[in-house]
PDB file of N, CA and C in Angstrom:
ATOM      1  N   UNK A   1     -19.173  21.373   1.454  1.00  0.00           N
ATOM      2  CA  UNK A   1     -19.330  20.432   2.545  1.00  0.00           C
ATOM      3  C   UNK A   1     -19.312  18.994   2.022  1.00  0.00           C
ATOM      4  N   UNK A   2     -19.733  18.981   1.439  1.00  0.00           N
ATOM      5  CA  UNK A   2     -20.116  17.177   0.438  1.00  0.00           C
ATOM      6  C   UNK A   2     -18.746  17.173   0.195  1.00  0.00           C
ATOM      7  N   UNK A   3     -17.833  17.830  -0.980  1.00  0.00           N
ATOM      8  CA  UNK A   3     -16.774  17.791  -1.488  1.00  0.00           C
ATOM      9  C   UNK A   3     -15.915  17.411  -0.128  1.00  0.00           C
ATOM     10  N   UNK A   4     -15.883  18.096   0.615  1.00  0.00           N
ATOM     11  CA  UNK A   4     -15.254  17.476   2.325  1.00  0.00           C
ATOM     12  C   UNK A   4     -14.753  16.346   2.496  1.00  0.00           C
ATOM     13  N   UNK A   5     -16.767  15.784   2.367  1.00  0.00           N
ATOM     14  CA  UNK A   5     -17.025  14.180   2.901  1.00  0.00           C
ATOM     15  C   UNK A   5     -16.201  13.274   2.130  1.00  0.00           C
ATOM     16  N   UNK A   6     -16.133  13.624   0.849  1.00  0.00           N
ATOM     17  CA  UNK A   6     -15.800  12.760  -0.242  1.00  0.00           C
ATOM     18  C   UNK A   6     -14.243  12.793  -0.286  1.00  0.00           C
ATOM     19  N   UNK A   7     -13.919  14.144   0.170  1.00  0.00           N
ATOM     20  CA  UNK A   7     -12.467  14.215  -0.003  1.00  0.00           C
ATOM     21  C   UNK A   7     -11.904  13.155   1.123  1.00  0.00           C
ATOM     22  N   UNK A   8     -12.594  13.249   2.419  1.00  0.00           N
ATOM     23  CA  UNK A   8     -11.892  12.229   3.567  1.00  0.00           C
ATOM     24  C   UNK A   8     -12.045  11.369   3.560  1.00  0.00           C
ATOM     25  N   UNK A   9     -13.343  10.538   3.273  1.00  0.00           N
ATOM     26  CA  UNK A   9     -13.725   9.342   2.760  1.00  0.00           C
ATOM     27  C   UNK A   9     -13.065   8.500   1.507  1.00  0.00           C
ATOM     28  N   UNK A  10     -12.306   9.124   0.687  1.00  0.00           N
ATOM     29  CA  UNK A  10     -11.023   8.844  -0.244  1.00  0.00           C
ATOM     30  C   UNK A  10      -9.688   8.542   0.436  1.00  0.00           C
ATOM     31  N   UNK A  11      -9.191   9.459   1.094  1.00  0.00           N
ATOM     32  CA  UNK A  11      -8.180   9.494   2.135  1.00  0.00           C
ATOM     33  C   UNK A  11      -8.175   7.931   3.100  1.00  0.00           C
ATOM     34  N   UNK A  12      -9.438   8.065   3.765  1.00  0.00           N
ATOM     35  CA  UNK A  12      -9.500   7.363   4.543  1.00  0.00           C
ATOM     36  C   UNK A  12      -9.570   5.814   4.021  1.00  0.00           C
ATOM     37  N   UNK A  13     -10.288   5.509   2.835  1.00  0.00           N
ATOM     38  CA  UNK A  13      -9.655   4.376   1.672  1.00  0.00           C
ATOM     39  C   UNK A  13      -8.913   4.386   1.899  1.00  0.00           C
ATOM     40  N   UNK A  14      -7.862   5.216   1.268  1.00  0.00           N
ATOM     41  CA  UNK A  14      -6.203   5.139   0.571  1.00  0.00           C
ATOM     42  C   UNK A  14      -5.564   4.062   1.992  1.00  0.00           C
ATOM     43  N   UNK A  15      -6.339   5.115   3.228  1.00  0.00           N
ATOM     44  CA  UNK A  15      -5.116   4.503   4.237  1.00  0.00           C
ATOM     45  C   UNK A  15      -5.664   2.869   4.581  1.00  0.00           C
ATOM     46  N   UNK A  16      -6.838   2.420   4.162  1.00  0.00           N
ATOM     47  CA  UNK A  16      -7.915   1.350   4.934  1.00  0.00           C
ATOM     48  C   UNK A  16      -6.701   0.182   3.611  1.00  0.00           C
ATOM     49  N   UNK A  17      -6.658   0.676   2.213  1.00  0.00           N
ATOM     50  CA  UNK A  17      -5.659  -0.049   1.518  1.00  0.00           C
ATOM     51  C   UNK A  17      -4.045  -0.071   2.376  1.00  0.00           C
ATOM     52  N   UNK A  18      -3.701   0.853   2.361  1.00  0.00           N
ATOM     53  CA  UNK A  18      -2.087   0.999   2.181  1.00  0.00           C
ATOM     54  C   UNK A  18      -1.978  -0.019   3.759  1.00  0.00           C
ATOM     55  N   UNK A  19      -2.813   0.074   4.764  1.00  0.00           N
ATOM     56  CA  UNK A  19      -3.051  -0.900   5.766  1.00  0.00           C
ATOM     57  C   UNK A  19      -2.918  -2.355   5.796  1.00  0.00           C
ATOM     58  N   UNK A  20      -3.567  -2.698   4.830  1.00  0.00           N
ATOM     59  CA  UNK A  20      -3.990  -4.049   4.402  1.00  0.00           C
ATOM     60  C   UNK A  20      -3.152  -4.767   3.277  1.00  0.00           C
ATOM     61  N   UNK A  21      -2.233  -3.746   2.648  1.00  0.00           N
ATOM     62  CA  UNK A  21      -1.443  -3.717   1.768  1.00  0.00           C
ATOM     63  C   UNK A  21       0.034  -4.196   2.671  1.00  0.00           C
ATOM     64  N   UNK A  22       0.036  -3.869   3.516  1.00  0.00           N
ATOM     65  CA  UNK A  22       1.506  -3.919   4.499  1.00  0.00           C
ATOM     66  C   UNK A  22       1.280  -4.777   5.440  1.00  0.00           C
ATOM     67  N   UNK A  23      -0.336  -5.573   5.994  1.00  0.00           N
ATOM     68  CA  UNK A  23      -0.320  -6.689   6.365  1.00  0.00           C
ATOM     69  C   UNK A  23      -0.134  -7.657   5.410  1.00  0.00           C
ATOM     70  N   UNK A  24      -0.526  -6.930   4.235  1.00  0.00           N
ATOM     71  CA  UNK A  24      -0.406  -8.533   3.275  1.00  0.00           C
ATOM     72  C   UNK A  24       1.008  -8.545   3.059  1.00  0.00           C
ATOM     73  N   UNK A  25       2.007  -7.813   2.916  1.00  0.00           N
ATOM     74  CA  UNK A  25       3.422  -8.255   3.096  1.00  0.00           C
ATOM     75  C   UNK A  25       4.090  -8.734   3.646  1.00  0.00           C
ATOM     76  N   UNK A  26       3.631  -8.306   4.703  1.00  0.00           N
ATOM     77  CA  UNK A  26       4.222  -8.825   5.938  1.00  0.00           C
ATOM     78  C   UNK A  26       3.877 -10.575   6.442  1.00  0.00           C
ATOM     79  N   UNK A  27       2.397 -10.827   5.868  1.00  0.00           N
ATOM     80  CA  UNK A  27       1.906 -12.571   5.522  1.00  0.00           C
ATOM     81  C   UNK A  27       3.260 -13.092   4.722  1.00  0.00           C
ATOM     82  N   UNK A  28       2.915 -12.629   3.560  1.00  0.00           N
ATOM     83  CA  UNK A  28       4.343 -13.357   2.655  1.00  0.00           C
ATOM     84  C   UNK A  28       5.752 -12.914   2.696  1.00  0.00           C
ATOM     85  N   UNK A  29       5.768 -12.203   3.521  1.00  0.00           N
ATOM     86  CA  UNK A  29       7.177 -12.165   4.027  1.00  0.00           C
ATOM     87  C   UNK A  29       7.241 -13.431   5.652  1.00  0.00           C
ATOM     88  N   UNK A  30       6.303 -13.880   5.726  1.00  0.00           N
ATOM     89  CA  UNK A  30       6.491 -14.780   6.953  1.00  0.00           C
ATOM     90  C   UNK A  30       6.715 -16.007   6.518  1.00  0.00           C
ATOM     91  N   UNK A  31       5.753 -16.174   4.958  1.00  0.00           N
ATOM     92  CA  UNK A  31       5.382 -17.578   4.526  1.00  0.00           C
ATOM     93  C   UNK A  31       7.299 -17.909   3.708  1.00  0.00           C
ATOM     94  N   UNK A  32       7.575 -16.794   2.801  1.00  0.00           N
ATOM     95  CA  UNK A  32       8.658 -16.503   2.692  1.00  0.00           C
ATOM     96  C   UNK A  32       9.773 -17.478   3.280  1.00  0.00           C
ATOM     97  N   UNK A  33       9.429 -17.256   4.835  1.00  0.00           N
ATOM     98  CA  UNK A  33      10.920 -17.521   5.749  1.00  0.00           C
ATOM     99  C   UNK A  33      10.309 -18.981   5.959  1.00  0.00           C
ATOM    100  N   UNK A  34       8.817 -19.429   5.752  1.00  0.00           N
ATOM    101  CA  UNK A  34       8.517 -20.555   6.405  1.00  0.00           C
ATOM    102  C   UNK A  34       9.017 -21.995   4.945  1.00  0.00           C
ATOM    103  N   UNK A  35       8.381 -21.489   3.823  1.00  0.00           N
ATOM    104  CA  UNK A  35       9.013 -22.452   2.701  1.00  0.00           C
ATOM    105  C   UNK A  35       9.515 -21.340   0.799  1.00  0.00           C
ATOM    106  N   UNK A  36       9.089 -21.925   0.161  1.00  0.00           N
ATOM    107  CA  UNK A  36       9.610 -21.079  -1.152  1.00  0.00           C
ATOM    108  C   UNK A  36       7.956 -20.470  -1.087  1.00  0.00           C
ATOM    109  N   UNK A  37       8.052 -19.085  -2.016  1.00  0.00           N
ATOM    110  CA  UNK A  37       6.706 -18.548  -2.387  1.00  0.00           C
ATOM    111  C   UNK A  37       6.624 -19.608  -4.105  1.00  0.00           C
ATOM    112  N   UNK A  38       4.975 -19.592  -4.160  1.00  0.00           N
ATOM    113  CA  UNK A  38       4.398 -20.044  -5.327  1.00  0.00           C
ATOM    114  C   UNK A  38       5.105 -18.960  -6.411  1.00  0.00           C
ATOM    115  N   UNK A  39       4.383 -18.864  -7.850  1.00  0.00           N
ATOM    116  CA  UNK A  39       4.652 -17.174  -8.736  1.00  0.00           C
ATOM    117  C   UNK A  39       3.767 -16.634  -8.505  1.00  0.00           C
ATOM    118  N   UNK A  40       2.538 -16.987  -7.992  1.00  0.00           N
ATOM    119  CA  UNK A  40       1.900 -16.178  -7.613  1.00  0.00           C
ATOM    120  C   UNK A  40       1.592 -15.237  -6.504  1.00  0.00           C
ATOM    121  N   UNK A  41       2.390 -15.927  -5.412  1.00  0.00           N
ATOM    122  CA  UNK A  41       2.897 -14.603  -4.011  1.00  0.00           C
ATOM    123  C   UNK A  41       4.097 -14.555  -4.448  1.00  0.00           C
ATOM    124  N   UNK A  42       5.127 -14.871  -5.268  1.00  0.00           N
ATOM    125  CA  UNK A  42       6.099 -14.038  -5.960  1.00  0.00           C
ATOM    126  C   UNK A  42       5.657 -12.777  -5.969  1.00  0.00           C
ATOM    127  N   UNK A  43       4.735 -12.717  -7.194  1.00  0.00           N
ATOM    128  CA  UNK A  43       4.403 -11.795  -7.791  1.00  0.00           C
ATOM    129  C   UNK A  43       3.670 -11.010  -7.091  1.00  0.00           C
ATOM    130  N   UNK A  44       2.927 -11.103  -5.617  1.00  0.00           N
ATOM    131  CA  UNK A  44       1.908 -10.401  -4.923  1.00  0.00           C
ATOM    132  C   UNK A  44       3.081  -9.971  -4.631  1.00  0.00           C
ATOM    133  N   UNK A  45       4.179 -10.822  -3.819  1.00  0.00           N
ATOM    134  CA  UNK A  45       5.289 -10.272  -2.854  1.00  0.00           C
ATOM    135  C   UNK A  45       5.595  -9.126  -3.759  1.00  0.00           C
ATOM    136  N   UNK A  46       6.373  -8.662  -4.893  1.00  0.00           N
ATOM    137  CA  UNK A  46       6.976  -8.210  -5.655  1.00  0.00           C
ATOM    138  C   UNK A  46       5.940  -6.860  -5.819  1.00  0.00           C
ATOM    139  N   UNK A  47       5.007  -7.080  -5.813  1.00  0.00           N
ATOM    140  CA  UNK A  47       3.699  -5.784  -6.360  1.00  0.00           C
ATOM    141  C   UNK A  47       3.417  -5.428  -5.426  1.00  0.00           C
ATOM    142  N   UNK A  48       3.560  -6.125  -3.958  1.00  0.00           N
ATOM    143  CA  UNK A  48       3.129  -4.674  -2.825  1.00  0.00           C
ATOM    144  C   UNK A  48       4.092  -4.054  -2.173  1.00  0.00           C
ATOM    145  N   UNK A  49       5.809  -4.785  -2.351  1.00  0.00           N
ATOM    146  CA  UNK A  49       6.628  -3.712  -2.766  1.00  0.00           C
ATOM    147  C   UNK A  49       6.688  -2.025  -2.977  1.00  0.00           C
ATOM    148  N   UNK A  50       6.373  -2.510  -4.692  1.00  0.00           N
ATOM    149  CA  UNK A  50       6.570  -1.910  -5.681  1.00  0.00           C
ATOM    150  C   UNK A  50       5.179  -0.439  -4.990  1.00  0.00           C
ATOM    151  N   UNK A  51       4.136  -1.572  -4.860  1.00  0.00           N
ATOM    152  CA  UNK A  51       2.933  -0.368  -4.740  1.00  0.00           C
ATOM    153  C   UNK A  51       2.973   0.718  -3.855  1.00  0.00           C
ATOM    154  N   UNK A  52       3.645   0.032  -2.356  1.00  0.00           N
ATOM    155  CA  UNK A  52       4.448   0.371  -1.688  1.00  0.00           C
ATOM    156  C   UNK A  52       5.087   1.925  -1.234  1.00  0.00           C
ATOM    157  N   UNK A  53       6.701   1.204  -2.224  1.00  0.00           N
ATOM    158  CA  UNK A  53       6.952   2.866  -2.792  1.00  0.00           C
ATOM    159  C   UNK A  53       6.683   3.511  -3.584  1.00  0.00           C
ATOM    160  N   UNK A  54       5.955   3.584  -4.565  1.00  0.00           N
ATOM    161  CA  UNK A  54       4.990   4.115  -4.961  1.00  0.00           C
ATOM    162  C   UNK A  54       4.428   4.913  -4.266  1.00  0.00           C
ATOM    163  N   UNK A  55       3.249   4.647  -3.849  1.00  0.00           N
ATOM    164  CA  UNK A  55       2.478   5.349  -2.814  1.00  0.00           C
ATOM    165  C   UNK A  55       3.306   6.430  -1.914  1.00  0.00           C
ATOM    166  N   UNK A  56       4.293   6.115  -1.114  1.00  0.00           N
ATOM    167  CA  UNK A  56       4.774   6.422  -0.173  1.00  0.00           C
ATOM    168  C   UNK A  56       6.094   8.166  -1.038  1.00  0.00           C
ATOM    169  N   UNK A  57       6.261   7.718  -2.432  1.00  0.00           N
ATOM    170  CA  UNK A  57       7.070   8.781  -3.257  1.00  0.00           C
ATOM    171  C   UNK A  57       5.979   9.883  -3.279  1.00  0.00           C
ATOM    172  N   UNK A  58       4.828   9.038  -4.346  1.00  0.00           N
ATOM    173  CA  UNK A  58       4.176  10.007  -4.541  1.00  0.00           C
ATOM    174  C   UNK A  58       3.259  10.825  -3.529  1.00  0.00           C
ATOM    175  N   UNK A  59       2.809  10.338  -2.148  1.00  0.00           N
ATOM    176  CA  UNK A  59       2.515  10.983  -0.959  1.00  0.00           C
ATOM    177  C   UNK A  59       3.731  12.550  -0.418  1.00  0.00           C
ATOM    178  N   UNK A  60       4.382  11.939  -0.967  1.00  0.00           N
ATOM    179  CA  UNK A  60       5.793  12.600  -0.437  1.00  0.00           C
ATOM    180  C   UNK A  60       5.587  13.590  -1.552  1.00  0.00           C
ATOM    181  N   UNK A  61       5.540  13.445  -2.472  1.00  0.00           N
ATOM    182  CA  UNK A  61       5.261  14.818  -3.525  1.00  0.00           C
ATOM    183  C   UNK A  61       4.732  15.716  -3.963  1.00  0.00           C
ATOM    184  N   UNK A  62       2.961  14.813  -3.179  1.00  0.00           N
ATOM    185  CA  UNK A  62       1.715  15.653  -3.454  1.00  0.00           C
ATOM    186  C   UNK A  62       2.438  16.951  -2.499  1.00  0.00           C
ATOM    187  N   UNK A  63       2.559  15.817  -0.954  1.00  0.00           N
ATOM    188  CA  UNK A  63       2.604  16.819   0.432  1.00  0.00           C
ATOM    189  C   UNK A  63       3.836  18.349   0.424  1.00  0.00           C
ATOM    190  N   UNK A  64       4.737  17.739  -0.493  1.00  0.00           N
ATOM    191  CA  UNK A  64       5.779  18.826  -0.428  1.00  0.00           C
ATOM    192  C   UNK A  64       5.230  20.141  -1.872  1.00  0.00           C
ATOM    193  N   UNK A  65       4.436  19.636  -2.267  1.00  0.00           N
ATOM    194  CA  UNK A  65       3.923  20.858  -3.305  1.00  0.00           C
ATOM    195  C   UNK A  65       2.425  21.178  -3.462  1.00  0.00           C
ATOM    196  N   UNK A  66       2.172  20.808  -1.958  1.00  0.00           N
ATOM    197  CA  UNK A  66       1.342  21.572  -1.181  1.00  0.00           C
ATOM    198  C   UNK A  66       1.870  22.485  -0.510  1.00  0.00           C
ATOM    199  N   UNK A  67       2.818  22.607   0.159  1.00  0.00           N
ATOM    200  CA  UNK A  67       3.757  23.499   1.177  1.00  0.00           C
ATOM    201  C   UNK A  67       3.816  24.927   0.265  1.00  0.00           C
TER     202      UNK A  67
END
């Protein structure tokens, strides 16, 4: 039962990130169109990308070898 809690309460992270992760792209993809990015939302721009698909492969891999 605990193991449960902990298991959804992880999950439910992952998604409270991957959320907040795709608003924050979507910020510097606005600021983007509005003037140049600094290197430092370069580099945010570029890493939530990346984290991105990431996430979204390896979701895709756990789920298919679970099946």
């Amino acid at each position: 039962m605990a193991v449960r809690i902990v298991d959804d309460l992880q999950q439910f992270s992952l998604l409270l990130m991957f959320l907040s992760t795709l608003i924050f792209y979507r910020y510097l993809k606005k600021i983007k169109r509005e003037r140049k990015l600094t290197s430092f939302e370069w580099t945010m721009y570029f890493v939530t990308q990346f984290a991105t698909s990431i996430w979204a492969i390896t979701y895709c891999i756990k789920f298919l070898s679970e099946s």
